[in-house]
C-alpha atoms as a PDB file:
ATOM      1  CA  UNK A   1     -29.563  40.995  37.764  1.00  0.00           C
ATOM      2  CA  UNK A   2     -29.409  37.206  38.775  1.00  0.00           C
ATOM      3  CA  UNK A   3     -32.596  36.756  36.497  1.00  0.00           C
ATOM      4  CA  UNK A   4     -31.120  38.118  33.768  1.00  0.00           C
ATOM      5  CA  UNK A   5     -27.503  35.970  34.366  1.00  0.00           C
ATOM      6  CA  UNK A   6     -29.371  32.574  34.989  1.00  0.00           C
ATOM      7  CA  UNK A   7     -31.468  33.374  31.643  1.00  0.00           C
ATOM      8  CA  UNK A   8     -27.561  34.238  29.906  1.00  0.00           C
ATOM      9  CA  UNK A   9     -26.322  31.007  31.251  1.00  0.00           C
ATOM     10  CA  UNK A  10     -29.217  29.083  30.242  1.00  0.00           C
ATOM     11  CA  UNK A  11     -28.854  30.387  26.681  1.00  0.00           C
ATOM     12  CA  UNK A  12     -24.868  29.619  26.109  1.00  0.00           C
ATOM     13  CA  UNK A  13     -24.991  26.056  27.787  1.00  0.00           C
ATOM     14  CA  UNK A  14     -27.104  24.901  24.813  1.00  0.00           C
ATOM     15  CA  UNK A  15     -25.096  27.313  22.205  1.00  0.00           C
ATOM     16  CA  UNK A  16     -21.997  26.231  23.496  1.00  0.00           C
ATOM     17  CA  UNK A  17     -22.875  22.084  23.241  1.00  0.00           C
ATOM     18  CA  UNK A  18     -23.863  22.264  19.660  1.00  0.00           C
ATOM     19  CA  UNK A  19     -20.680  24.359  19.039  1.00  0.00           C
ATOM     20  CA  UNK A  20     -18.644  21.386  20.276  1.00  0.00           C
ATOM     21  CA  UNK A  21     -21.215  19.063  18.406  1.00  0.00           C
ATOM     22  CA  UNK A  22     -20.294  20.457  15.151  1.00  0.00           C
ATOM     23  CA  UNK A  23     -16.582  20.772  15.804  1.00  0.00           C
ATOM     24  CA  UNK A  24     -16.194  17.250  16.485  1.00  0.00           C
ATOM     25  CA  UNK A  25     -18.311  15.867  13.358  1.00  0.00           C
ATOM     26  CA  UNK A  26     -15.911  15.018  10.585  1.00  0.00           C
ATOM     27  CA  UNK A  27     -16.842  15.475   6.678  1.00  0.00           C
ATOM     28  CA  UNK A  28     -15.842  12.982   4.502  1.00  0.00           C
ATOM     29  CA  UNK A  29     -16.341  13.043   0.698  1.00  0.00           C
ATOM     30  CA  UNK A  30     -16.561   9.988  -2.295  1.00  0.00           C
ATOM     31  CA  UNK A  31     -13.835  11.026  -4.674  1.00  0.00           C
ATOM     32  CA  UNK A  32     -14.809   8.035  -7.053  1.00  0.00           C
ATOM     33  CA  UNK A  33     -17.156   5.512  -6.971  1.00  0.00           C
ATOM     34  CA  UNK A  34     -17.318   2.069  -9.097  1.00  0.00           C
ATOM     35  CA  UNK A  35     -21.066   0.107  -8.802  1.00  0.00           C
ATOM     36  CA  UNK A  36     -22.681  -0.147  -5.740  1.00  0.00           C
ATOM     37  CA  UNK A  37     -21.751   1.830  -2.442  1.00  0.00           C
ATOM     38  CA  UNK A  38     -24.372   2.858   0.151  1.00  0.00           C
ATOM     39  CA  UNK A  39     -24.066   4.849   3.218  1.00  0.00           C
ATOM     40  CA  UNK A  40     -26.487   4.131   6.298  1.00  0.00           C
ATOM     41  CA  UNK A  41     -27.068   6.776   8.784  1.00  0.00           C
ATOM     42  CA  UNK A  42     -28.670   6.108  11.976  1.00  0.00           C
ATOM     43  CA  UNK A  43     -32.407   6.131  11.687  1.00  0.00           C
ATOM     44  CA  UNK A  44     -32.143   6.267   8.216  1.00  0.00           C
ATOM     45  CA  UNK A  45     -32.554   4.130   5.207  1.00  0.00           C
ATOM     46  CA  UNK A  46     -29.138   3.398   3.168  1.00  0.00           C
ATOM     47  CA  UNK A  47     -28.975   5.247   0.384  1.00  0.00           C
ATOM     48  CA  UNK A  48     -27.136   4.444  -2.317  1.00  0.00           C
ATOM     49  CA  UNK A  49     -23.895   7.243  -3.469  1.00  0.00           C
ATOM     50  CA  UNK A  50     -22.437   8.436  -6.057  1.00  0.00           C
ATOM     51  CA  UNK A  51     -19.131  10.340  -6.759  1.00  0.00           C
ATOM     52  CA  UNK A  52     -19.339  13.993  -4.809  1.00  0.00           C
ATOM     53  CA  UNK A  53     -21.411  12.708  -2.307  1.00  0.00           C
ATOM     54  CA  UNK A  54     -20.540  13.513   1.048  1.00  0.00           C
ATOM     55  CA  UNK A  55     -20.689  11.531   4.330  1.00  0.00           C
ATOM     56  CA  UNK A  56     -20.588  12.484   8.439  1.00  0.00           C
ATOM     57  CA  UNK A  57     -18.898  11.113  11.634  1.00  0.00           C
ATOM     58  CA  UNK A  58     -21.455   7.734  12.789  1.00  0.00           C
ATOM     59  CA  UNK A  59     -22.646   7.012   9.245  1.00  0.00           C
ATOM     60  CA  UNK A  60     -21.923   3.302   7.996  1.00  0.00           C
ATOM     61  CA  UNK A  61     -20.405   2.638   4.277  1.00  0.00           C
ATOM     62  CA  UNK A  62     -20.788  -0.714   2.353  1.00  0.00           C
ATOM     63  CA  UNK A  63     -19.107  -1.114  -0.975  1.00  0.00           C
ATOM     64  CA  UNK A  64     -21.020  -4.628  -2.834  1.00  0.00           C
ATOM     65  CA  UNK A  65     -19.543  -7.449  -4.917  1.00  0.00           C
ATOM     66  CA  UNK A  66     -17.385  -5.774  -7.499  1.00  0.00           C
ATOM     67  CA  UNK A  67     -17.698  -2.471  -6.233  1.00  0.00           C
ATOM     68  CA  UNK A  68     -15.298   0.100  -5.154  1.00  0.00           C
ATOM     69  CA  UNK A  69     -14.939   3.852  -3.679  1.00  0.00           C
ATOM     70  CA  UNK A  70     -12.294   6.232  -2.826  1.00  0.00           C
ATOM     71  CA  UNK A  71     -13.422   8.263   0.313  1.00  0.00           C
ATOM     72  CA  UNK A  72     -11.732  11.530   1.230  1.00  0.00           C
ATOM     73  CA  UNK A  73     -11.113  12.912   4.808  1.00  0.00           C
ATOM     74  CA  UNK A  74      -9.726  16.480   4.044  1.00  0.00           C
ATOM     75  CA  UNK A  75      -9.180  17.587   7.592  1.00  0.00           C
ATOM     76  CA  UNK A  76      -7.215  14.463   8.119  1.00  0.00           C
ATOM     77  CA  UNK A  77      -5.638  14.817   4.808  1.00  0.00           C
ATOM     78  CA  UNK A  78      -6.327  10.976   4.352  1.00  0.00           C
ATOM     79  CA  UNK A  79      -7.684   9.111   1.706  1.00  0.00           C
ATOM     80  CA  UNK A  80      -8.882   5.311   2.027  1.00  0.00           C
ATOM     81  CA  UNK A  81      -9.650   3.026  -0.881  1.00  0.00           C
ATOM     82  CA  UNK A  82     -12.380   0.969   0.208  1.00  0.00           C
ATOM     83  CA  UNK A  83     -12.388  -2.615  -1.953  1.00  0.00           C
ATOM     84  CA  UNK A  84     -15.391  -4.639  -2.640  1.00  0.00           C
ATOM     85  CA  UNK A  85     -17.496  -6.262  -0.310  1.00  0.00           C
ATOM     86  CA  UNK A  86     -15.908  -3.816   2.660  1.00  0.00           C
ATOM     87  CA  UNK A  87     -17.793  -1.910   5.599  1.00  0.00           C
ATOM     88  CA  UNK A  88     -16.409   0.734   7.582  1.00  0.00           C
ATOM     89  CA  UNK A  89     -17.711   2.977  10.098  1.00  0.00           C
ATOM     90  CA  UNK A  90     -16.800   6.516   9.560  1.00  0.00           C
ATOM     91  CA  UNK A  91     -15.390   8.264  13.043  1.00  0.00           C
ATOM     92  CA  UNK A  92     -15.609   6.850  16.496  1.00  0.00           C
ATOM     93  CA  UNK A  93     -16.483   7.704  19.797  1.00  0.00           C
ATOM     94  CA  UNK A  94     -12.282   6.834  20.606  1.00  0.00           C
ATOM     95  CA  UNK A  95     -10.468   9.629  20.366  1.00  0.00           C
ATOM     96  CA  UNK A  96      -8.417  10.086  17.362  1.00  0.00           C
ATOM     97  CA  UNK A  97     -10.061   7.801  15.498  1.00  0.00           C
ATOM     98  CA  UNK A  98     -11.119   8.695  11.807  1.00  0.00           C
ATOM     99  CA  UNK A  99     -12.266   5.414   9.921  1.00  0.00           C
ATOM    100  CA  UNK A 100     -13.273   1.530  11.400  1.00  0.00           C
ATOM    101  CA  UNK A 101     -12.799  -0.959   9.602  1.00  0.00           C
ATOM    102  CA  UNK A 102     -15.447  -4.052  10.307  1.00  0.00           C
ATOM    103  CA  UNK A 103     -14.725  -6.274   7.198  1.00  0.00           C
ATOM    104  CA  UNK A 104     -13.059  -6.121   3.843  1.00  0.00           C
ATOM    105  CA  UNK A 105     -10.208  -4.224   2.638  1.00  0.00           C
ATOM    106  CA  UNK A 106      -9.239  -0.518   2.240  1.00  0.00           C
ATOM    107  CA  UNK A 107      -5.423   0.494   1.281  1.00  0.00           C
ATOM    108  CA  UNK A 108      -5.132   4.051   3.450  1.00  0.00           C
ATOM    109  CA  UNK A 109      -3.042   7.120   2.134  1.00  0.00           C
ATOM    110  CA  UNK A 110      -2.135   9.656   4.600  1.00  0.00           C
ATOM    111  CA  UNK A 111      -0.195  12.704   3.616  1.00  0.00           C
ATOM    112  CA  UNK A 112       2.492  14.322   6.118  1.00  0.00           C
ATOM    113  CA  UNK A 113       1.273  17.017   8.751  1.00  0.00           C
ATOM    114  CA  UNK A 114       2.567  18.817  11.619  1.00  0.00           C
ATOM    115  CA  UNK A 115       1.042  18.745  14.861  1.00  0.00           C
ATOM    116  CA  UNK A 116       0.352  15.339  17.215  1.00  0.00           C
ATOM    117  CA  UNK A 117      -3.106  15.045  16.681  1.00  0.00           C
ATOM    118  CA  UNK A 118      -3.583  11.529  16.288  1.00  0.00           C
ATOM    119  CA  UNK A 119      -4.978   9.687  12.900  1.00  0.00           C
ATOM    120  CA  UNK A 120      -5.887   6.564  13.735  1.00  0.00           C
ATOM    121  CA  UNK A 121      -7.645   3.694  11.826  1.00  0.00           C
ATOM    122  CA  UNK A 122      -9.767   1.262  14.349  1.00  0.00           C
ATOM    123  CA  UNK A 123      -9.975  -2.995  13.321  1.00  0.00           C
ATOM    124  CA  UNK A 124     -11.199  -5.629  15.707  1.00  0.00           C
ATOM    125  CA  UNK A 125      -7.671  -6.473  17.034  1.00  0.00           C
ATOM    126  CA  UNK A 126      -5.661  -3.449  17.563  1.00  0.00           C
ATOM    127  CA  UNK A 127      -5.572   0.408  16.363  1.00  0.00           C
ATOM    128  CA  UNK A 128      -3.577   1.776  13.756  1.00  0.00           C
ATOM    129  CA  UNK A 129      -1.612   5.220  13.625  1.00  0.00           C
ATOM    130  CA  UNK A 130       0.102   6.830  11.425  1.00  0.00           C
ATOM    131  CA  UNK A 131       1.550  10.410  10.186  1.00  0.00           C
ATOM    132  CA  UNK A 132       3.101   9.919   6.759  1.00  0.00           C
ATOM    133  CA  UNK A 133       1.575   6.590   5.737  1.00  0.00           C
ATOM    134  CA  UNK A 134       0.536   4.438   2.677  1.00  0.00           C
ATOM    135  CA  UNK A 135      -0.785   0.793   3.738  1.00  0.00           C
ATOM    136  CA  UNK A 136      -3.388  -1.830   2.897  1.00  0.00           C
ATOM    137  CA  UNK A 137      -5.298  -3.392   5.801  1.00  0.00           C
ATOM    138  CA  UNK A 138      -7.932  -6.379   5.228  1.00  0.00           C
ATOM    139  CA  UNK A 139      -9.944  -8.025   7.862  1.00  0.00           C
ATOM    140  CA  UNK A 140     -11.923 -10.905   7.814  1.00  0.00           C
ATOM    141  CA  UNK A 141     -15.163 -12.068   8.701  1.00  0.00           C
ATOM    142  CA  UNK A 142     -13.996 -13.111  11.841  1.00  0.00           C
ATOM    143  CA  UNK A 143     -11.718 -10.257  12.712  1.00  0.00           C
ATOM    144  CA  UNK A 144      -8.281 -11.705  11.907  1.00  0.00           C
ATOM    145  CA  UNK A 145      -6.526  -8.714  10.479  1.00  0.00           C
ATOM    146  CA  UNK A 146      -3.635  -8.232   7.868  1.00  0.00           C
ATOM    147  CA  UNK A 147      -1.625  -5.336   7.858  1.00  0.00           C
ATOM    148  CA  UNK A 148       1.051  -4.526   4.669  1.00  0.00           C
ATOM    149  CA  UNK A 149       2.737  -1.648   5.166  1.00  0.00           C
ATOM    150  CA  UNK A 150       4.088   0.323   1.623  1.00  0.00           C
ATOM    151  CA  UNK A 151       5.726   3.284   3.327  1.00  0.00           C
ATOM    152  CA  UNK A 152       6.646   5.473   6.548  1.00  0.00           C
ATOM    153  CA  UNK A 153       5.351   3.713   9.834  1.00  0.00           C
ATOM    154  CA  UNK A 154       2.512   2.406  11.793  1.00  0.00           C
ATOM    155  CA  UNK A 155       2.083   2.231  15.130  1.00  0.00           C
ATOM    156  CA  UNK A 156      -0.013  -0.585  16.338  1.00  0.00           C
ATOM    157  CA  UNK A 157      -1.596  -0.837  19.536  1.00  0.00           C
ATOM    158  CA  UNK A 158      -3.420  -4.250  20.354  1.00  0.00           C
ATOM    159  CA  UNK A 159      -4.745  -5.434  24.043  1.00  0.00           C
ATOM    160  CA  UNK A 160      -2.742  -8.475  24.013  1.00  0.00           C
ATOM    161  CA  UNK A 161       0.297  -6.447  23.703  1.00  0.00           C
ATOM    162  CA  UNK A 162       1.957  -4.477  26.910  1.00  0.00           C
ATOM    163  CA  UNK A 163       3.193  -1.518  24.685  1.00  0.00           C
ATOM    164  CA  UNK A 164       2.868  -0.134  20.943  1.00  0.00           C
ATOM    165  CA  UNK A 165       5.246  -1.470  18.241  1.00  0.00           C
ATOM    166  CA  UNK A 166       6.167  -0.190  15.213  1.00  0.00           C
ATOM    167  CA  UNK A 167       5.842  -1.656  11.575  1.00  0.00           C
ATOM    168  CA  UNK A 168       7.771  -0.056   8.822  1.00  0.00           C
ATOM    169  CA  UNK A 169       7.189   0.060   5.221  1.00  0.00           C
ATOM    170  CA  UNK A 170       8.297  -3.487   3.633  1.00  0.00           C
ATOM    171  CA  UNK A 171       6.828  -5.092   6.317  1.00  0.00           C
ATOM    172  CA  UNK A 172       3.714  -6.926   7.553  1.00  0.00           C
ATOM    173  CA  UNK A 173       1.573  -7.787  10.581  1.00  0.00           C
ATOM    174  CA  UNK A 174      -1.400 -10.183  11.312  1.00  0.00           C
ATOM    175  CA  UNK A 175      -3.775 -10.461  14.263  1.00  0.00           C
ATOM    176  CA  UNK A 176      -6.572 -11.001  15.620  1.00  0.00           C
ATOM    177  CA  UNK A 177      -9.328 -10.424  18.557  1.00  0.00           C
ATOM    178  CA  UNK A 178      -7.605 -13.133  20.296  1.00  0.00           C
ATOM    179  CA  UNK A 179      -4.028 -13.226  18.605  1.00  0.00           C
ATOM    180  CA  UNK A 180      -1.176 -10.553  19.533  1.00  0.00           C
ATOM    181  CA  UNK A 181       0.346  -9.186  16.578  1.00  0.00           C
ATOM    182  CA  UNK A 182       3.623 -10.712  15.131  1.00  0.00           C
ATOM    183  CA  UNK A 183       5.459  -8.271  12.548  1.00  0.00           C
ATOM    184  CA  UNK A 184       7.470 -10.060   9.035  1.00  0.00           C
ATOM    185  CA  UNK A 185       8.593  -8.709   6.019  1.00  0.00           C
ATOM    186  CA  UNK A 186       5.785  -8.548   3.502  1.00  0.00           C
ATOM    187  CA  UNK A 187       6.141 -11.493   1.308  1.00  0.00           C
ATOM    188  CA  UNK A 188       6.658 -10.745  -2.241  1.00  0.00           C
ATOM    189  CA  UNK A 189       3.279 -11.411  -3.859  1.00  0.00           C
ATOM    190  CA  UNK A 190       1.864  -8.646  -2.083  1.00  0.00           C
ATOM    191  CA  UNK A 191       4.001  -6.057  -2.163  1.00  0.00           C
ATOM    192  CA  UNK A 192       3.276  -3.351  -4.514  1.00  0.00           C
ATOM    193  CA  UNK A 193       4.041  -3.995  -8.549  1.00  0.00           C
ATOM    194  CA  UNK A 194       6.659  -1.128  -7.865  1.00  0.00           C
ATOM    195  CA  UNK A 195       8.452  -2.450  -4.746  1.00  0.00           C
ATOM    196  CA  UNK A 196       8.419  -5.766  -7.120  1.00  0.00           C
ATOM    197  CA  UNK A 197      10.230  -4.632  -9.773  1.00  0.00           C
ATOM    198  CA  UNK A 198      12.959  -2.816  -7.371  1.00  0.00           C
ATOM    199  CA  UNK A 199      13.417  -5.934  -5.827  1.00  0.00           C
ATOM    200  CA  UNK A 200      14.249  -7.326  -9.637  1.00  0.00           C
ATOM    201  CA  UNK A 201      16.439  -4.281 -10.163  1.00  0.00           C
ATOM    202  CA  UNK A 202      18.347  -4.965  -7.028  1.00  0.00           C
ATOM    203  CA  UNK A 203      18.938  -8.470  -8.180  1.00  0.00           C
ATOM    204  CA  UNK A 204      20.307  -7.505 -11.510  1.00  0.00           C
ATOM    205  CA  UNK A 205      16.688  -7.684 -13.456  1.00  0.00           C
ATOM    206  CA  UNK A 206      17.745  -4.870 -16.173  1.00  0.00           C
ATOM    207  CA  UNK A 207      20.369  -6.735 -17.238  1.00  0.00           C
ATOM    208  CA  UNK A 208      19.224  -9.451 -19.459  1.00  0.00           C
ATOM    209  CA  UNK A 209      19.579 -13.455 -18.496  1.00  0.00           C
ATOM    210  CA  UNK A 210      23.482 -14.313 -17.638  1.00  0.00           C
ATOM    211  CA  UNK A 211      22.851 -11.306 -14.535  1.00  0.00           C
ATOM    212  CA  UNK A 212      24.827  -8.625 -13.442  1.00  0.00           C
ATOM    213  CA  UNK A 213      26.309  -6.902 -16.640  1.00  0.00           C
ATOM    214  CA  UNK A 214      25.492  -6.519 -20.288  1.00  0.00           C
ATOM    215  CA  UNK A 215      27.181  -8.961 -21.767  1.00  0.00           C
ATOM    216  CA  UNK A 216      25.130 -11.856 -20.267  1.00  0.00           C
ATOM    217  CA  UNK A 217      26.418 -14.548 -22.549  1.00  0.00           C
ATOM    218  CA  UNK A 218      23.384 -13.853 -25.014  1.00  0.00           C
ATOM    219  CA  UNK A 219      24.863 -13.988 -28.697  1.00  0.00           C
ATOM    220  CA  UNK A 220      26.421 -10.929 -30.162  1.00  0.00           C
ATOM    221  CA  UNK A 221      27.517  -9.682 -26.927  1.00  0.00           C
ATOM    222  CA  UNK A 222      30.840 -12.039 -26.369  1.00  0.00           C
ATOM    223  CA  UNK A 223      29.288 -15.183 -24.499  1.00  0.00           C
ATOM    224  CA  UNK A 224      30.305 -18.597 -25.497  1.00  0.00           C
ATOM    225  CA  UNK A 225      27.860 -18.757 -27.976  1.00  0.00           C
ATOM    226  CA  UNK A 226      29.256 -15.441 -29.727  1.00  0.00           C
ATOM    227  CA  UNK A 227      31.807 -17.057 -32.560  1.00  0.00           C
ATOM    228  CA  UNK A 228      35.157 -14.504 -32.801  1.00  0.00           C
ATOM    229  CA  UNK A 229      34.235 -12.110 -30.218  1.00  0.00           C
ATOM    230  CA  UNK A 230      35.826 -11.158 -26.509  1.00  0.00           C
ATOM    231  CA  UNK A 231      36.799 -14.744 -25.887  1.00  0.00           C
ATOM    232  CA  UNK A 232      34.196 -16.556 -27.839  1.00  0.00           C
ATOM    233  CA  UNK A 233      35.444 -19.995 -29.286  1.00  0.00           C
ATOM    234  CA  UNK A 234      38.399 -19.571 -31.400  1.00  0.00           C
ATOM    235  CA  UNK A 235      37.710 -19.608 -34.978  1.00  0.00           C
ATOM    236  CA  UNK A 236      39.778 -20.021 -38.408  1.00  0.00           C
ATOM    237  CA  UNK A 237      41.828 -16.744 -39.683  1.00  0.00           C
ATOM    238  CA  UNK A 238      41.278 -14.985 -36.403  1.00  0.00           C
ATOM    239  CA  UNK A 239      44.383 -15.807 -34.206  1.00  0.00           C
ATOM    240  CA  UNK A 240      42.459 -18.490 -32.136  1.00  0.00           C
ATOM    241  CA  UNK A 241      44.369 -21.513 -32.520  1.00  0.00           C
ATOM    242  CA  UNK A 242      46.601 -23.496 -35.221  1.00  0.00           C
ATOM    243  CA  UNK A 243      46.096 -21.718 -38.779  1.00  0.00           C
ATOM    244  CA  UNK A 244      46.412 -24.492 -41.638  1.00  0.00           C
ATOM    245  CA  UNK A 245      49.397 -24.753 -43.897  1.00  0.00           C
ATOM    246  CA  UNK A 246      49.438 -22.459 -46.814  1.00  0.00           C
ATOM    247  CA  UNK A 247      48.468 -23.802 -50.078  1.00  0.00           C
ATOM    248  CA  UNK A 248      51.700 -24.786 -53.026  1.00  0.00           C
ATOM    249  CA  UNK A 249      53.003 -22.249 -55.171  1.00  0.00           C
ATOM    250  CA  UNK A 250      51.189 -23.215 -58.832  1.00  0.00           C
ATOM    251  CA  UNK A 251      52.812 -25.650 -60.933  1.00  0.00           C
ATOM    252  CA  UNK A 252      54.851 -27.747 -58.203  1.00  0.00           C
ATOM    253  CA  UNK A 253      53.870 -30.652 -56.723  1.00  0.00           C
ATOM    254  CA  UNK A 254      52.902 -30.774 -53.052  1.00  0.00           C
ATOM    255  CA  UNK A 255      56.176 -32.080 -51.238  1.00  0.00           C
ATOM    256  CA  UNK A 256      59.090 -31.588 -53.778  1.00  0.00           C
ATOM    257  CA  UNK A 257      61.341 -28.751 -54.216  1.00  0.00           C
END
C-alpha cells in the first residue's frame, strides 16, 4: 500500500508542475504586421513573423527600421502597438507582468475588466498598471522613459519613489533608472490629433477667425468690413448718417422761389 502511494505521488508531482507550467505561459498573437518583425525564443534562431503568428511568455520581439506590429494578449484583453526599431520581452518572471519594454515605443490599449489581477507593463525605471487604459510609452537607449497618458489611469511604481502615484489621461511622466518620476500635463504636440482638435473646440476653433460666435467680423456676416449690415459703416439711403438734400423741382433754378 505505501508502494503503490509513493509510486501515486511520484506520478502527480511531475503532472501537477507542468499543469502550473502551462497555466502560467501567456499566448500572444500578431494582429498586423508592417516589414520586418522577428521573434527570438531561447535557444532558438529569430525567426522572422508574419500576421497570425503567435508568440509565448520568455520569447523576445524586435520590430526593424520602418517596421511595425500590433501584438494581441487576449487573456489580458490588451493590445500593444509596437513602433519601429522597438524590443520587448513578452511576460516576466514579476508577477503581473504581461509585456517589457527594453527600447523603442509601443502605445498600449487595455480594455476594462473585473477582477484585481494586475496588468502591468515593465520599463527600466518603474512599472506600469493599468485597468481601463490607452497610453504611449517610449524608452530610450539608455532607459530614460516617457510616459503620455490618452485615457483612464496609470499607476506607476518606480524605486526612487516611497509609494505609487497616479497619472491620468492628459497627462505625462518621464524617468529614468536613476531619475524619480515627475508627472505634467502632456504638452500639446503629442497629444492625440483628437484631444488636439478638442482643445481648438474649447477655444472657439469652429467658429471662424474673430472667435467665439458666427459672426466673426468676416464680410457678409455684420463685421466692420460688412457695408449696411448689423452695425457695419453707415452707408447712403440706409438711415446711417446725414442723407443729401433732395434734388429742384424741374424748371426752377436752384435757390429761388
Amino acid at each position: 500500500m505505501r508502494m503503490l502511494a509513493a509510486t501515486l505521488f511520484s506520478l502527480t508531482v511531475p503532472l501537477l508542475a507542468h499543469a502550473q507550467t502551462g497555466a502560467g505561459m501567456l499566448v500572444y498573437r500578431f494582429d498586423q504586421v508592417n516589414r520586418t518583425v522577428t521573434v527570438s525564443t531561447a535557444g532558438a534562431e529569430a525567426r522572422t513573423v508574419s500576421a497570425g503568428t503567435r508568440a509565448n511568455s520568455g520569447d523576445r520581439v524586435h520590430t526593424g527600421w520602418f517596421s511595425s506590429a500590433l501584438l494581441a494578449d487576449e487573456q489580458h484583453r490588451a493590445t500593444f502597438e509596437l513602433f519601429a526599431r522597438t524590443d520587448v520581452v513578452l511576460a516576466s518572471n514579476a508577477p503581473g507582468v504581461i509585456l517589457t519594454l527594453e527600447r523603442g515605443k509601443l502605445e498600449a490599449i487595455f480594455d476594462k475588466i473585473t477582477g484585481t489581477e494586475p496588468r502591468i507593463v515593465q520599463t527600466p525605471g518603474a512599472l506600469l498598471a493599468v485597468r481601463g487604459t490607452a497610453y504611449l510609452v517610449e524608452v530610450d537607449s539608455k532607459g530614460e522613459t516617457t510616459l503620455d497618458v490618452y485615457e483612464g489611469t496609470v499607476e506607476v511604481s518606480s524605486p526612487l519613489k516611497p509609494q505609487p502615484f497616479l497619472v491620468h489621461a492628459g497627462e505625462s511622466s518621464d524617468f529614468g533608472p536613476q531619475r524619480p518620476p515627475v508627472v505634467l500635463p502632456t504638452p500639446r504636440e503629442r497629444m492625440r490629433p483628437d484631444a488636439r482638435k478638442g482643445g481648438d473646440r474649447a477655444q472657439g476653433g469652429d467658429h471662424g477667425p474673430g472667435g467665439g460666435n458666427d459672426h466673426g467680423g468676416q464680410p457678409g456676416h455684420g463685421g466692420p468690413n460688412d457695408p449696411g449690415r448689423h452695425g457695419g459703416n453707415p452707408q447712403p439711403g440706409h438711415g446711417g448718417g446725414p442723407q443729401p438734400p433732395p434734388p429742384p423741382p424741374p424748371g426752377k433754378p436752384p435757390g429761388r422761389n
